[in-house]
C-alpha atoms as a PDB file:
ATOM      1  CA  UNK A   1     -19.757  -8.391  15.438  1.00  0.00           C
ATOM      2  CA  UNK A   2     -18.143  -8.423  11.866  1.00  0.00           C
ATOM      3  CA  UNK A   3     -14.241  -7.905  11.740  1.00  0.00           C
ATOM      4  CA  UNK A   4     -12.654  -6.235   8.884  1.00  0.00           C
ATOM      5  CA  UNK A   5      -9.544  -6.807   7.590  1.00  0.00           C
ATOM      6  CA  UNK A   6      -8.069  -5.480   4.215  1.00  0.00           C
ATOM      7  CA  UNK A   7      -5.939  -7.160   1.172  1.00  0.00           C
ATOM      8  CA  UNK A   8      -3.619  -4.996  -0.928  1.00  0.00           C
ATOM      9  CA  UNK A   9      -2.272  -6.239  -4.569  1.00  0.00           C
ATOM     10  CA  UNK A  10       1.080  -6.722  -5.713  1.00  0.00           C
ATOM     11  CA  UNK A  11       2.666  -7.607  -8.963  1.00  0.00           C
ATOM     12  CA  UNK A  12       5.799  -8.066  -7.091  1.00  0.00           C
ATOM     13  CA  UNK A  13       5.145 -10.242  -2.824  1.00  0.00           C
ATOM     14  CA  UNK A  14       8.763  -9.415  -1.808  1.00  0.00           C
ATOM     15  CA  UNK A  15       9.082  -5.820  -3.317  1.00  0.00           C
ATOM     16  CA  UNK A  16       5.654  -4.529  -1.808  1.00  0.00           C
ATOM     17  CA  UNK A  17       6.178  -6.429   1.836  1.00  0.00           C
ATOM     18  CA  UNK A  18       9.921  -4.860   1.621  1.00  0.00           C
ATOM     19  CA  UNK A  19       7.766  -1.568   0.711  1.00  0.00           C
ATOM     20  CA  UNK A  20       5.441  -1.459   4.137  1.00  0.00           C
ATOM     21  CA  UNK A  21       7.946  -2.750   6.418  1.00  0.00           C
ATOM     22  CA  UNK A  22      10.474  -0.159   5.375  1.00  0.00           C
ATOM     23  CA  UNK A  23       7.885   3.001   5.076  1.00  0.00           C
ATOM     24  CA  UNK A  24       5.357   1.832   8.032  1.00  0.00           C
ATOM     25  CA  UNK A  25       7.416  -0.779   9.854  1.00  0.00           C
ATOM     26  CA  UNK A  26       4.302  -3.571   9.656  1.00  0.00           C
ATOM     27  CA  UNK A  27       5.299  -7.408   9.788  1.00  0.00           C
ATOM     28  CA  UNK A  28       5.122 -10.171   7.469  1.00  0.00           C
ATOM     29  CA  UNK A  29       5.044 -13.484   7.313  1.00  0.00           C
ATOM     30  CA  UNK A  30       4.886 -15.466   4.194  1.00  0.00           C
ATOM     31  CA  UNK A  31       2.324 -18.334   3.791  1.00  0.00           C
ATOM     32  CA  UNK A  32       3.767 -21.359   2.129  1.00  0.00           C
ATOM     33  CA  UNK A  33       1.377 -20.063  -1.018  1.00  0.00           C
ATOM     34  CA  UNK A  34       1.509 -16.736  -2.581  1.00  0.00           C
ATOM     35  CA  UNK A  35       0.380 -14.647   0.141  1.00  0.00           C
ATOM     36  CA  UNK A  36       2.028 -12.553   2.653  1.00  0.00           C
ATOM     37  CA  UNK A  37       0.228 -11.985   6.352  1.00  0.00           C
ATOM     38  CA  UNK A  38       1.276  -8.677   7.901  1.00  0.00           C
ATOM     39  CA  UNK A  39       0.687  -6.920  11.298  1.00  0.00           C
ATOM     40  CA  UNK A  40       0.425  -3.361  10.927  1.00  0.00           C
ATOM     41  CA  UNK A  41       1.285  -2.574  14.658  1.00  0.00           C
ATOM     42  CA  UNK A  42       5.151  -4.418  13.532  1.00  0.00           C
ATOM     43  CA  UNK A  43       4.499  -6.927  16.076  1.00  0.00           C
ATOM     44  CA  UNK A  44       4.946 -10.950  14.856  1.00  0.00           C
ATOM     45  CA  UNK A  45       2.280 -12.063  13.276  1.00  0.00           C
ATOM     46  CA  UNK A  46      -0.355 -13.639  14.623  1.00  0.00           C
ATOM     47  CA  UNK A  47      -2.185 -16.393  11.844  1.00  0.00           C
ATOM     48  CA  UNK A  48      -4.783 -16.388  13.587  1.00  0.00           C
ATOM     49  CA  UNK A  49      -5.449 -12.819  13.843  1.00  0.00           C
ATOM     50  CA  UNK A  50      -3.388 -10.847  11.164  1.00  0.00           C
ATOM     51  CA  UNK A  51      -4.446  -7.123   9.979  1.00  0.00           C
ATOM     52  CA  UNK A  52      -4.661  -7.616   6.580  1.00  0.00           C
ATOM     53  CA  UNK A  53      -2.501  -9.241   3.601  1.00  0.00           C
ATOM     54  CA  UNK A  54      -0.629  -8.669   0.487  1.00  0.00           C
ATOM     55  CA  UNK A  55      -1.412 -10.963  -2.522  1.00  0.00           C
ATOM     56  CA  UNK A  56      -0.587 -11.604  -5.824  1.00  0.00           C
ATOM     57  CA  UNK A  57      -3.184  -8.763  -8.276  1.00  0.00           C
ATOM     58  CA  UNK A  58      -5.403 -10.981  -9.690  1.00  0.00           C
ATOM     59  CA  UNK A  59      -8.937 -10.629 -11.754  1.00  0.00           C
ATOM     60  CA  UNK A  60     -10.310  -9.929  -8.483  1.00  0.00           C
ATOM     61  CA  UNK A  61      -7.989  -8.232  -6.719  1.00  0.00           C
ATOM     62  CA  UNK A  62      -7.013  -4.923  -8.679  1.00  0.00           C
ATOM     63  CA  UNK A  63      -6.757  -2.510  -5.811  1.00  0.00           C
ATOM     64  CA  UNK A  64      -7.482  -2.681  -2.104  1.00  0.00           C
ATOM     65  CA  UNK A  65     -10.278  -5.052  -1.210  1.00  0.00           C
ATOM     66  CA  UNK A  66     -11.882  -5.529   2.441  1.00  0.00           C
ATOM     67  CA  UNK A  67     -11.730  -8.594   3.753  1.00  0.00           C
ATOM     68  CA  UNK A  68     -15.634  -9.115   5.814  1.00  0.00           C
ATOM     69  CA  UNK A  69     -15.055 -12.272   8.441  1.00  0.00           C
ATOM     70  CA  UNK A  70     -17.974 -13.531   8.569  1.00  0.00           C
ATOM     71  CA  UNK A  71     -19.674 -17.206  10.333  1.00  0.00           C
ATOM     72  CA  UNK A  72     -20.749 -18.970   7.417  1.00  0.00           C
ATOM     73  CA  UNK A  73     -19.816 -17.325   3.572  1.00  0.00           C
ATOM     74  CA  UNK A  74     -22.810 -19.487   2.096  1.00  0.00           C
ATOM     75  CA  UNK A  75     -24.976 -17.505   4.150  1.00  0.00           C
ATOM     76  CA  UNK A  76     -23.829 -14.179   3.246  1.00  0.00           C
ATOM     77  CA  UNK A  77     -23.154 -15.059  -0.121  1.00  0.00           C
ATOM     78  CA  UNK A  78     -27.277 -15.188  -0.811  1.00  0.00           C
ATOM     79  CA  UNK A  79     -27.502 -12.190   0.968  1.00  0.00           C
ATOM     80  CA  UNK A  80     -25.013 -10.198  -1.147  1.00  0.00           C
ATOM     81  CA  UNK A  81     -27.117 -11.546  -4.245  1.00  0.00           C
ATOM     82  CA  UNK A  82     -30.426 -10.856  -2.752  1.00  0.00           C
ATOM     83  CA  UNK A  83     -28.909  -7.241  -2.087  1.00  0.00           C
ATOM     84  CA  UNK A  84     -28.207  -6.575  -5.703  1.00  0.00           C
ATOM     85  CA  UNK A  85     -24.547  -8.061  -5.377  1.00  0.00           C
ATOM     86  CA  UNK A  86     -22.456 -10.605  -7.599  1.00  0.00           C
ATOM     87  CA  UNK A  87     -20.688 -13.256  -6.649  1.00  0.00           C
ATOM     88  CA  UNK A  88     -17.353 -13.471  -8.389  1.00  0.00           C
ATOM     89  CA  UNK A  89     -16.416 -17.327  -7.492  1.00  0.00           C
ATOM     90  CA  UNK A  90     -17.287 -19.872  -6.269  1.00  0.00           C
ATOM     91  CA  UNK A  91     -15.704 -20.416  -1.915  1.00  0.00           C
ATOM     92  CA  UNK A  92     -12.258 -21.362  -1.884  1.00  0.00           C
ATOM     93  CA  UNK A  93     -10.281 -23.402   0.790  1.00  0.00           C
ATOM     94  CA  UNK A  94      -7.535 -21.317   1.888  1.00  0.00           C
ATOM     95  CA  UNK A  95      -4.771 -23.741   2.929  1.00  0.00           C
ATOM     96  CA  UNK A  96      -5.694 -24.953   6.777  1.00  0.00           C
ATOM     97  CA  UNK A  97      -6.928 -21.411   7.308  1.00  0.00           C
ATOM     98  CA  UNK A  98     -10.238 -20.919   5.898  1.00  0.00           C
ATOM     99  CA  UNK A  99     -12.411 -20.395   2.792  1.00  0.00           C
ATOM    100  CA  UNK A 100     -12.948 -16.776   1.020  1.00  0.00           C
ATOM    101  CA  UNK A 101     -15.047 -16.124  -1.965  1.00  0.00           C
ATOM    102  CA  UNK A 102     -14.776 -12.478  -4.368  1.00  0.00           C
ATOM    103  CA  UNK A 103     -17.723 -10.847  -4.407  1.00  0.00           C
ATOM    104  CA  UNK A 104     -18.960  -7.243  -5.585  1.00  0.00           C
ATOM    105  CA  UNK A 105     -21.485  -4.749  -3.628  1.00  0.00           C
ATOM    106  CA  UNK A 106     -24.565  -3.248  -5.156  1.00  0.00           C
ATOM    107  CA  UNK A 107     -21.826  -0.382  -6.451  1.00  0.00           C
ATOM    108  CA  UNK A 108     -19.244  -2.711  -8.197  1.00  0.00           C
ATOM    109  CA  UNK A 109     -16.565  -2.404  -5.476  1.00  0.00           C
ATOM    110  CA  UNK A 110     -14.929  -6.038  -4.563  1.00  0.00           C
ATOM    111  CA  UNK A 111     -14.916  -7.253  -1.393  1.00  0.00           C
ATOM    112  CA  UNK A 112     -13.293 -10.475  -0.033  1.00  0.00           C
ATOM    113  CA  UNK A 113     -16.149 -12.582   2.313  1.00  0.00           C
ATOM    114  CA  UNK A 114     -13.954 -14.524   5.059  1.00  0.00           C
ATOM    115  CA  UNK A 115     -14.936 -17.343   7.111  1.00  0.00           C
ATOM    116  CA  UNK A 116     -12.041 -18.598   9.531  1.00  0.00           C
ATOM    117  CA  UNK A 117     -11.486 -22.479   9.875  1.00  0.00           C
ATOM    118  CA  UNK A 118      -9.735 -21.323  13.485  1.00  0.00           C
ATOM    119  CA  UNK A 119     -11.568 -20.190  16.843  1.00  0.00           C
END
């Protein structure tokens, strides 16, 4: 089973966690990098199993993008390409968290591939 999880942009971490705490009373918690975990039911976040985050806007990351957990991001990463997708980089280590790579579907929207380093 695939989990999905979503990422939202900000030009501003503090001003746009401020902005879904106060209007939909989710919780953050601020990685010691620039990204914010939230919990949209406003309970404490959970690292391990967070709804989404909030993250600096980037050349990826221009509007919403859905974060896909998946086993193994190599493996899904041919299958994006042999599906007509791109890849947009190369796998990143996220901290002691995990690795994530950019890529876009076979209609140009981005999508964030997610493979956990925990449970």
């Amino acid at each position: 089973m695939t989990r999905v999880k979503f990422e939202l942009p900000a030009d501003d971490l503090a001003r746009a966690t401020a902005f879904y705490r106060d209007v939909f009373g989710w919780s953050a918690q601020r990685l010691p990098f620039d990204y914010v975990l939230v919990d949209a039911s406003g309970k404490p976040v959970d690292v391990a199993d967070a709804d989404g985050g909030i993250s600096p806007r980037t050349e990826f990351v221009r509007g919403p993008v859905l974060m896909i957990d998946v086993s193994s991001i190599d493996e899904v990463a041919r299958k994006v390409v042999a599906a007509g997708g791109v890849l947009l980089n190369d796998k990143e280590r996220v901290g002691d968290f995990g690795f994530s790579q950019y890529v876009k579907d076979s209609e140009g929207s981005v999508l964030c591939l997610w493979e956990s380093l925990q449970g």
